[in-house]
N, C-alpha and C. Protein backbone atom coordinates (compact mmCIF):
# COMPACT_ATOMS: atom_id res chain seq x y z
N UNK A 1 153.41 97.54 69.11
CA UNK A 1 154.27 96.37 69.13
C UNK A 1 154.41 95.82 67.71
N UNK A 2 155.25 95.18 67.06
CA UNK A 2 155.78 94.83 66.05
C UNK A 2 155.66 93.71 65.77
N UNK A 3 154.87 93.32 64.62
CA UNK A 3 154.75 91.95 64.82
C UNK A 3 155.90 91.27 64.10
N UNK A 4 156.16 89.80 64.73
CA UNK A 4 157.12 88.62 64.58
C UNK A 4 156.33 87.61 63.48
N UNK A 5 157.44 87.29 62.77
CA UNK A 5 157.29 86.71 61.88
C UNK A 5 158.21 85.25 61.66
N UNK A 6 157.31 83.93 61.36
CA UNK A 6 158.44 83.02 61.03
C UNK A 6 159.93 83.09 59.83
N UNK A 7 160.98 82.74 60.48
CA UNK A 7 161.87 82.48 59.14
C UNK A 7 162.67 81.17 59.27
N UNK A 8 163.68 80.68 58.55
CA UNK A 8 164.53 80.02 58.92
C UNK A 8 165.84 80.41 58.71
N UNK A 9 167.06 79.89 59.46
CA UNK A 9 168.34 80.07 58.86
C UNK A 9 168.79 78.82 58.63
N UNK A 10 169.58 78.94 57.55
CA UNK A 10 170.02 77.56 57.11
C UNK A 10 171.75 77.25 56.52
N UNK A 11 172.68 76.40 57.05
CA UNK A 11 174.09 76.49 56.92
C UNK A 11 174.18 74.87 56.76
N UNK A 12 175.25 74.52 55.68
CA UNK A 12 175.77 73.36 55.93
C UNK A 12 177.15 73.25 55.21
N UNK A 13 177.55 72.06 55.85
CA UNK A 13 178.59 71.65 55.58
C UNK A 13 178.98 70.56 54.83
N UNK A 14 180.11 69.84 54.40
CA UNK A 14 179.67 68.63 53.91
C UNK A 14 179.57 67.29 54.39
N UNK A 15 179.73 67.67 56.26
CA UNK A 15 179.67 66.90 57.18
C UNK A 15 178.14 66.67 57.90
N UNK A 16 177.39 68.07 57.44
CA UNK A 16 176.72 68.02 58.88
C UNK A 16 175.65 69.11 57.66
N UNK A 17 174.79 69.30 58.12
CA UNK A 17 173.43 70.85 57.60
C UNK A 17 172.54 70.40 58.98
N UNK A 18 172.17 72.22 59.21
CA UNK A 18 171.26 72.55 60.11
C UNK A 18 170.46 73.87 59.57
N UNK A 19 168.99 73.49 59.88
CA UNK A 19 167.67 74.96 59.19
C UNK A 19 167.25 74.82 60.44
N UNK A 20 167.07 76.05 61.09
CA UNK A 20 166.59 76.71 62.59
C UNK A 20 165.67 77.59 62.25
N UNK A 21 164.11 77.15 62.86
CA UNK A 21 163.37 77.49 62.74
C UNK A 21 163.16 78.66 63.88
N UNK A 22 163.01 80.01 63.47
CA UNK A 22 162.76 81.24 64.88
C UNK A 22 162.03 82.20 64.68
N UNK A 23 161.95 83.08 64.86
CA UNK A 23 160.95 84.21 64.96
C UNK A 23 161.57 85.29 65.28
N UNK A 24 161.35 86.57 63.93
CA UNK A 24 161.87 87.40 64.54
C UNK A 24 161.08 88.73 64.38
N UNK A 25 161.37 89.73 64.45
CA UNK A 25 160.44 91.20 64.03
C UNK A 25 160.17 91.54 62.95
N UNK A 26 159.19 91.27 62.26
CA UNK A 26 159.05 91.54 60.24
C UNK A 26 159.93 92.92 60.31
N UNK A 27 160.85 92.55 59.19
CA UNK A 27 161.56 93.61 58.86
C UNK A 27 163.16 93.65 59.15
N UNK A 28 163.29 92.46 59.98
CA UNK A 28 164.75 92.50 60.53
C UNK A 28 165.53 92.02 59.57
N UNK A 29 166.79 92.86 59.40
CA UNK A 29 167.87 92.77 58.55
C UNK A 29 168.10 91.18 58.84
N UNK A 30 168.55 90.25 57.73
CA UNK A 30 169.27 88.83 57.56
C UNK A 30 169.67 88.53 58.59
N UNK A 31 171.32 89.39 58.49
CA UNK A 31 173.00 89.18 59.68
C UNK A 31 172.07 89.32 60.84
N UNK A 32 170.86 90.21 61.53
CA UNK A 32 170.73 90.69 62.40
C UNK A 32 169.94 89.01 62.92
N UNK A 33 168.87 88.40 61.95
CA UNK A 33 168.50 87.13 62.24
C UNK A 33 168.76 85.69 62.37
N UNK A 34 170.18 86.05 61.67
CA UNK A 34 171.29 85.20 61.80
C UNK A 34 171.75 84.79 63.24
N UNK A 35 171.88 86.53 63.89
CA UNK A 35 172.51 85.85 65.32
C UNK A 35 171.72 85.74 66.44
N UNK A 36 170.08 86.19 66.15
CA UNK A 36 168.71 85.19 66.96
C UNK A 36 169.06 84.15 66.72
N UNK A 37 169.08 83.61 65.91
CA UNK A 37 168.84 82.06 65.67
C UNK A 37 170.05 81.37 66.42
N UNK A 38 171.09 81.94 67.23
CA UNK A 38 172.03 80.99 67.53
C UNK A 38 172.07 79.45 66.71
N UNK A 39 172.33 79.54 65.10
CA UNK A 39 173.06 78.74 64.38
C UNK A 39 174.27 78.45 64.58
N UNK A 40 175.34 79.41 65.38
CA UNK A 40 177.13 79.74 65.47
C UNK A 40 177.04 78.76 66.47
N UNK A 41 176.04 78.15 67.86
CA UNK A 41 176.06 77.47 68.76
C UNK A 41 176.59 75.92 67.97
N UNK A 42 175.91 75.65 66.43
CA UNK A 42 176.50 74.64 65.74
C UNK A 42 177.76 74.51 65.12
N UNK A 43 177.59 75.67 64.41
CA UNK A 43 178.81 76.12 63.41
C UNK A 43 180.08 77.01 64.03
N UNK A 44 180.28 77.06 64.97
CA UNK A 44 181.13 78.25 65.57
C UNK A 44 182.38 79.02 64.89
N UNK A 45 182.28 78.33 63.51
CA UNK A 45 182.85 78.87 62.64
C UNK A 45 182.84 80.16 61.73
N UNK A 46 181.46 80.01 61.61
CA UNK A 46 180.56 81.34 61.10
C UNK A 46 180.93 82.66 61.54
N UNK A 47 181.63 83.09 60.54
CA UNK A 47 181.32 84.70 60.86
C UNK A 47 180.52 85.50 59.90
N UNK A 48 179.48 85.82 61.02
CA UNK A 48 178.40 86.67 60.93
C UNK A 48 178.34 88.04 60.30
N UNK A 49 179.58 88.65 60.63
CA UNK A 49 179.66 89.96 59.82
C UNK A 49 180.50 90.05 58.67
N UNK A 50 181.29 88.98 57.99
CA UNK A 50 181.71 88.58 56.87
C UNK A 50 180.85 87.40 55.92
N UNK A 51 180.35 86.67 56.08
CA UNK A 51 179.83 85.52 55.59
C UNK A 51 178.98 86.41 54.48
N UNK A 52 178.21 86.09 53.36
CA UNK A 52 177.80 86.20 52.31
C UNK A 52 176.42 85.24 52.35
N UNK A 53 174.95 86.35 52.26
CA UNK A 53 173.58 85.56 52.75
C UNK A 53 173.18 85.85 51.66
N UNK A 54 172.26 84.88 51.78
CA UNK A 54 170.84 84.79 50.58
C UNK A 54 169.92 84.17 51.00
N UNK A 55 168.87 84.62 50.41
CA UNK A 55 167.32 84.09 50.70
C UNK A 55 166.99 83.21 49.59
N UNK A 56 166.35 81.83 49.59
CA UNK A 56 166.14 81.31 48.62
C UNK A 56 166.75 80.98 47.44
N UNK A 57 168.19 81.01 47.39
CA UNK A 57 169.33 80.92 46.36
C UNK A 57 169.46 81.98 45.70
N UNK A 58 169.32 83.19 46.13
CA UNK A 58 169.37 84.22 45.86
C UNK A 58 169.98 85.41 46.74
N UNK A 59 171.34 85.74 45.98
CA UNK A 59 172.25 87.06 47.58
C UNK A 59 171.04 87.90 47.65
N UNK A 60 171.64 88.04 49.19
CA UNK A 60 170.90 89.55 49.26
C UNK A 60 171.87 90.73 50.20
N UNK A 61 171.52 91.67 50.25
CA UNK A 61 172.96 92.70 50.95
C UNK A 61 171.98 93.08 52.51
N UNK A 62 173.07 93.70 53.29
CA UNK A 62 172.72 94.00 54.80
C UNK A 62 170.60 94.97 54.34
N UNK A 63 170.64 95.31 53.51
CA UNK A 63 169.40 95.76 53.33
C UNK A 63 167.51 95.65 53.28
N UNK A 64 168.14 94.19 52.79
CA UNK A 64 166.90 93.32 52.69
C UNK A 64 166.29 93.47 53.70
N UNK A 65 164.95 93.43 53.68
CA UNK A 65 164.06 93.17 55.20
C UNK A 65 163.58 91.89 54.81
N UNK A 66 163.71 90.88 55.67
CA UNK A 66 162.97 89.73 55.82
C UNK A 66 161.65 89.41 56.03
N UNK A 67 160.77 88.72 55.20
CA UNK A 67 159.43 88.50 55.11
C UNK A 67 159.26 87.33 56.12
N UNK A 68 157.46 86.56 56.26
CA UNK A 68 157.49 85.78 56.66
C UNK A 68 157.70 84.57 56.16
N UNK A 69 158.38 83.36 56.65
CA UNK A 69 158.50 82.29 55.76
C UNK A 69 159.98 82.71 55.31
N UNK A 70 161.04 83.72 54.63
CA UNK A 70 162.19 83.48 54.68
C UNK A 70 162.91 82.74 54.81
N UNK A 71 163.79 81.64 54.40
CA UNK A 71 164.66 80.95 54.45
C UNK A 71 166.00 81.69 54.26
N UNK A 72 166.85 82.41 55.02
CA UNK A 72 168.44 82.63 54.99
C UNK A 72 169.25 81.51 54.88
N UNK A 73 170.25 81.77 53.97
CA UNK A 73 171.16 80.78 53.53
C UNK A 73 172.12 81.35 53.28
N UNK A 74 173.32 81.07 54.79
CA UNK A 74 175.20 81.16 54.65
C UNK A 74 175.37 80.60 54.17
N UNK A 75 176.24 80.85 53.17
CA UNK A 75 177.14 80.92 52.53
C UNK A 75 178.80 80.66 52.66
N UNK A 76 179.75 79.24 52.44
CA UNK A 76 180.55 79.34 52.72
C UNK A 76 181.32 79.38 51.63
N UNK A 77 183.00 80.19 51.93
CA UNK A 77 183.56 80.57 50.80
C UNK A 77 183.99 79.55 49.81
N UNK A 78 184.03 79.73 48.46
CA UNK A 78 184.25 79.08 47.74
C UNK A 78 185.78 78.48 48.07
N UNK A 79 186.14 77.05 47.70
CA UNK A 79 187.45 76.36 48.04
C UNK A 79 188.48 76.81 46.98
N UNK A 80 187.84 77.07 44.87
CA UNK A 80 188.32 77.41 44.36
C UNK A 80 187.51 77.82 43.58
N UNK A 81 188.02 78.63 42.46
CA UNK A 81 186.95 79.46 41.13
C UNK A 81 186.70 78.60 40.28
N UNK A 82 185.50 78.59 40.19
CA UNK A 82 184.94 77.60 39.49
C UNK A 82 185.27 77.69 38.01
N UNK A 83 185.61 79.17 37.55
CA UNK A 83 186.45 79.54 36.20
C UNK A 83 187.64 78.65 35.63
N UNK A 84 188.37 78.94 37.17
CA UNK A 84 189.91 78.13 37.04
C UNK A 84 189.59 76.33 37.03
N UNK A 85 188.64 75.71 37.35
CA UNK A 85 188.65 74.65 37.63
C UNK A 85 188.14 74.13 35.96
N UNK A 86 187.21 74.88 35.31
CA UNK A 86 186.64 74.89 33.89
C UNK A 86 187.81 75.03 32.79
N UNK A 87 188.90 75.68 33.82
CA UNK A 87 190.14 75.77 32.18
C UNK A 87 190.87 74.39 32.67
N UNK A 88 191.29 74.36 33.73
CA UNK A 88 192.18 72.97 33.93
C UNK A 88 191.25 72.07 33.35
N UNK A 89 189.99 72.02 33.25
CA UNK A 89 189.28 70.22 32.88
C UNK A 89 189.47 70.10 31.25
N UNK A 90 189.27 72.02 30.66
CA UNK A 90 189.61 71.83 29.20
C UNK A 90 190.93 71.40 29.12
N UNK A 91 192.04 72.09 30.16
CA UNK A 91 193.41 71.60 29.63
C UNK A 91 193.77 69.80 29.30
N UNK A 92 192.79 69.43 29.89
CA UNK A 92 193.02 68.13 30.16
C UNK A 92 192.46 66.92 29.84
N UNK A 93 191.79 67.71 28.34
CA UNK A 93 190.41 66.85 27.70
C UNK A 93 189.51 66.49 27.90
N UNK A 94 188.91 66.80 29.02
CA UNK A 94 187.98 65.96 29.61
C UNK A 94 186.46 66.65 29.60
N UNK A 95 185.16 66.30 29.51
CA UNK A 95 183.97 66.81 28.89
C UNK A 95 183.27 67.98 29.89
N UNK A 96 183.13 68.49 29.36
CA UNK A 96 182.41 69.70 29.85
C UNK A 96 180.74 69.53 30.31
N UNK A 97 180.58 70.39 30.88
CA UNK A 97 179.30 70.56 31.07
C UNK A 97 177.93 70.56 30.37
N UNK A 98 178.44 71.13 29.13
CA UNK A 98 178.02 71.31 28.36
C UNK A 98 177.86 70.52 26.76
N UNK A 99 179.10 69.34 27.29
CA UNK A 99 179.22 68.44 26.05
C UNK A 99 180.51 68.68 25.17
N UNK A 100 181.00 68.25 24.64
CA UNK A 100 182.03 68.26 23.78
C UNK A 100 183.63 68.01 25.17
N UNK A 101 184.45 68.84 24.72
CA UNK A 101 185.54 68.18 25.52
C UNK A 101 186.25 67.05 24.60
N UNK A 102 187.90 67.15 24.58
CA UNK A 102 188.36 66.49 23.39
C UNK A 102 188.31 65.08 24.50
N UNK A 103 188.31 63.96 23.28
CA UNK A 103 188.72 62.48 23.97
C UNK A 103 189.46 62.14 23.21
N UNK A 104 190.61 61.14 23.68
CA UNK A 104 191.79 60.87 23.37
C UNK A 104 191.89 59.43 22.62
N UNK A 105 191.48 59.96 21.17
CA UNK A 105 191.44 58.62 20.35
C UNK A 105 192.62 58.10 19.72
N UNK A 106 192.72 56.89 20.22
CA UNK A 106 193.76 55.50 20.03
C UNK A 106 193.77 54.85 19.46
């Protein structure tokens, strides 16, 4: 018999976050612990075989085996590229992240 191991899955929104604590077979693929955990019962939005996981702020691919203690974390798609959003703020003078950024002296 195989032993079970704690993990969590964890999804949020900017309405709502839920971490579901479950148990599954050391070794089970992410997606596969994803849909033990009936998280989609919250989110029914989630798709499971597209969505983009990581453990600990870190991707991981259908390969990973899950340890104990694991935290999975969906991933929802980005709204826009964070690239494109970095040239419009330069287009538009305004300070960067990093400091500098023109200001509009009068």
């Amino acid at each position: 018999m195989s032993a079970r191991i704690g993990i969590e899955v964890a999804y949020a929104t900017p309405q709502k976050q839920i971490v579901v604590d479950c148990e599954v077979e050391a070794g089970t693929a992410p997606r596969d612990a994803v849909r033990a955990s009936g998280i989609v019962e919250h989110f029914p939005e989630i798709d499971i075989d597209r969505c983009d996981l990581g453990v600990f702020g870190k991707a991981v691919d259908d390969n990973y085996r899950l340890n104990p203690g694991d935290r999975i974390e969906i991933y929802r798609p980005l709204l826009a590229d964070p690239k494109e959003i970095r040239r419009q703020r330069a287009a538009r003078g305004l300070a960067t992240k990093k400091g500098g950024g023109a200001v509009n002296p009068e």
